[in-house]
N, C-alpha and C. Protein backbone atom coordinates (compact mmCIF):
# COMPACT_ATOMS: atom_id res chain seq x y z
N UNK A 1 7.94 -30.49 -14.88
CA UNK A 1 8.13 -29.58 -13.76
C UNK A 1 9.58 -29.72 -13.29
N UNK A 2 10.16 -28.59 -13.23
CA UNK A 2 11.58 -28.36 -12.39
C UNK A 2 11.55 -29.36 -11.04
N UNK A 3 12.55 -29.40 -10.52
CA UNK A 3 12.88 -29.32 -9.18
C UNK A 3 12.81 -28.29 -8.41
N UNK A 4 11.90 -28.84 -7.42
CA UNK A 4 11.60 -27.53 -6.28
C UNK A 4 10.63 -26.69 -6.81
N UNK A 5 10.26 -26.80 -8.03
CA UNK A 5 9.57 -25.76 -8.68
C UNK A 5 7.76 -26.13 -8.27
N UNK A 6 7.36 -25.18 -7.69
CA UNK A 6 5.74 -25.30 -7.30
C UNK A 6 4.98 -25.22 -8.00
N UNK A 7 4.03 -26.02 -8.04
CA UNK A 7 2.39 -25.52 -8.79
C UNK A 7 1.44 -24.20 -8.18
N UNK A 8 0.91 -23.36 -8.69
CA UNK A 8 -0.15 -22.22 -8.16
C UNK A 8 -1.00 -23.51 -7.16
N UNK A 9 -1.56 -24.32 -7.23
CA UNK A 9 -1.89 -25.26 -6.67
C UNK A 9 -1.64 -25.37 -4.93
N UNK A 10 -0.45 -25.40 -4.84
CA UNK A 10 0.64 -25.58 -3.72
C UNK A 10 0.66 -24.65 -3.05
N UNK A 11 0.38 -23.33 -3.37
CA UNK A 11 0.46 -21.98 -2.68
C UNK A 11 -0.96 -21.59 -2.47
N UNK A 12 -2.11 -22.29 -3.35
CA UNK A 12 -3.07 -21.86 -2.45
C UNK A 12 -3.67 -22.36 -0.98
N UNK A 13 -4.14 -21.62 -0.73
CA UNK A 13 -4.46 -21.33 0.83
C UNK A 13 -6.34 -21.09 0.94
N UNK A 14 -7.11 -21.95 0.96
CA UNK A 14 -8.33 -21.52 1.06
C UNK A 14 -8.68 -21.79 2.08
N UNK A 15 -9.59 -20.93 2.80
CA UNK A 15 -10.13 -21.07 4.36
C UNK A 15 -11.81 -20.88 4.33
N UNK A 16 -11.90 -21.86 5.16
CA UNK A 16 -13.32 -21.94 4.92
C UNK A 16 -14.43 -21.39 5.78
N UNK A 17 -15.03 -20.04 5.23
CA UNK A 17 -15.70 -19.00 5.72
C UNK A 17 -16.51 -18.97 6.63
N UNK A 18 -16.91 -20.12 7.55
CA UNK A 18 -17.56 -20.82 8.24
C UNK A 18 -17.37 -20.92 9.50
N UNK A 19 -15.39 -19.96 9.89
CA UNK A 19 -15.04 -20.03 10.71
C UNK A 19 -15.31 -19.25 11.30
N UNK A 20 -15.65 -17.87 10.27
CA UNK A 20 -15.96 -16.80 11.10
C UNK A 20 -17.22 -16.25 11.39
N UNK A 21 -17.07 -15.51 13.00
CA UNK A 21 -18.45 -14.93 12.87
C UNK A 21 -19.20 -13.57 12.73
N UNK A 22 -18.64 -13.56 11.16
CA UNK A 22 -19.24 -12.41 10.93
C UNK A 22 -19.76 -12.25 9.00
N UNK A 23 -20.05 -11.69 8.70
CA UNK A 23 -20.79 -11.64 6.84
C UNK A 23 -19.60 -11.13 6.39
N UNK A 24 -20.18 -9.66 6.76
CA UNK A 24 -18.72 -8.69 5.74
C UNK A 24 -17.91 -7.83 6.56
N UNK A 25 -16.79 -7.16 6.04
CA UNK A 25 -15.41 -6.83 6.90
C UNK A 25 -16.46 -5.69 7.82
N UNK A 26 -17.11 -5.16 7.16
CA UNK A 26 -17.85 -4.13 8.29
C UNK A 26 -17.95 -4.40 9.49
N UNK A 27 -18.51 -5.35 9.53
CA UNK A 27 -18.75 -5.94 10.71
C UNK A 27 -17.55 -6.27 12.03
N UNK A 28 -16.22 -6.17 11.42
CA UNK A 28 -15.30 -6.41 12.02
C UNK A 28 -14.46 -4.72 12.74
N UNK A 29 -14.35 -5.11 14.30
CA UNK A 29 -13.59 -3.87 14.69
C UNK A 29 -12.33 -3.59 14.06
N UNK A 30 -11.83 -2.54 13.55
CA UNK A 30 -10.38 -1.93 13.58
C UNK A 30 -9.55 -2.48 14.51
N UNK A 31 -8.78 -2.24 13.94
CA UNK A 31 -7.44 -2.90 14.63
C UNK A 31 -6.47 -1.62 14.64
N UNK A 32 -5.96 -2.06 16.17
CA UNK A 32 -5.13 -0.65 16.40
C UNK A 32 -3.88 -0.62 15.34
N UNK A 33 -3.51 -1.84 15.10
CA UNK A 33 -2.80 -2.40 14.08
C UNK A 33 -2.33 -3.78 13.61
N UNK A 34 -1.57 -3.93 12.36
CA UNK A 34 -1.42 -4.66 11.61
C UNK A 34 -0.63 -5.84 12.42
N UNK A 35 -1.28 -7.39 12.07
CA UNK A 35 0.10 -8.30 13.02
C UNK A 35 1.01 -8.16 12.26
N UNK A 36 2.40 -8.45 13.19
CA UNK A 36 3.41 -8.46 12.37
C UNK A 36 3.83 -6.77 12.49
N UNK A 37 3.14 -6.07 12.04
CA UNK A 37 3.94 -4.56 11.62
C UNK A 37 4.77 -4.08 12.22
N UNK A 38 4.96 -4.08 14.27
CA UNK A 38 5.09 -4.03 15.00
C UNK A 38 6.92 -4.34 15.09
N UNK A 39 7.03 -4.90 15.00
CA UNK A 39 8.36 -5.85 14.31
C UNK A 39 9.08 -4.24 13.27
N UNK A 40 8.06 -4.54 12.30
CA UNK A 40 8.55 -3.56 10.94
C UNK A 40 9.10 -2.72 11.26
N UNK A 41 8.44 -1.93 12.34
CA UNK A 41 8.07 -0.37 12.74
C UNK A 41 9.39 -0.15 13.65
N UNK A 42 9.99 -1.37 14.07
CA UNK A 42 11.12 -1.75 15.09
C UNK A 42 12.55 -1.39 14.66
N UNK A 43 12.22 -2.10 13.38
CA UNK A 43 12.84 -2.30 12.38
C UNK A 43 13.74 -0.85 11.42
N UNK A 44 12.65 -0.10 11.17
CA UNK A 44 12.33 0.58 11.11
C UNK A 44 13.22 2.09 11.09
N UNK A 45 12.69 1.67 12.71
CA UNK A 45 13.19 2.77 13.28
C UNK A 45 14.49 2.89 13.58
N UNK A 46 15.43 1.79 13.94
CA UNK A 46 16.66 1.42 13.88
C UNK A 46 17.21 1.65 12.78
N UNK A 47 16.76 1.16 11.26
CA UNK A 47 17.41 1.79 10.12
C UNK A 47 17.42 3.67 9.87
N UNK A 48 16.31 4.08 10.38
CA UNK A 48 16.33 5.55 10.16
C UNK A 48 17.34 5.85 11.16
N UNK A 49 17.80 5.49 12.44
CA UNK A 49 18.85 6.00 13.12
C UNK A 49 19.90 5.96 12.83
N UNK A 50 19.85 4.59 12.83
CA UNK A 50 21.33 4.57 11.79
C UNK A 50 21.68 5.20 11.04
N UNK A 51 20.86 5.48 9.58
CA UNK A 51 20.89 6.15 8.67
C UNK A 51 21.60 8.24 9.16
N UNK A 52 20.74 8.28 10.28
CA UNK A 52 20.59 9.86 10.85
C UNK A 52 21.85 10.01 11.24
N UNK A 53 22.53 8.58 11.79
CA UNK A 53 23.67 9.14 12.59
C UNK A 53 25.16 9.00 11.26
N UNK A 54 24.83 8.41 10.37
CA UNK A 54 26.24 8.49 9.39
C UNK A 54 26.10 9.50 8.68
N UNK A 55 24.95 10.44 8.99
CA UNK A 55 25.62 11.86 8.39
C UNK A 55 26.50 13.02 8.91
């Protein structure tokens, strides 16, 4: 193995289903939106202006 170099091992992430209370995603309300996206959308929108105004 390299240096620094990871195993698939290392990156997994398993969570144990036990936490939640519910079966299947059905069961779960919608979300007005995504975490995080919010940011994106910020993001976003500042690059399209930018973009709008160097023409």
């Amino acid at each position: 193995m390299k240096k620094n170099e990871l195993q698939y091992k290392d990156l997994k992430n398993i969570c144990n289903p036990d936490i939640f209370d519910f079966e299947t995603t059905s069961e779960v309300d919608n979300l007005e939106s995504v975490y995080g996206q919010d940011r994106r959308n910020k993001r976003n929108r500042i690059w399209i202006k930018y973009q709008y105004q160097r023409l």
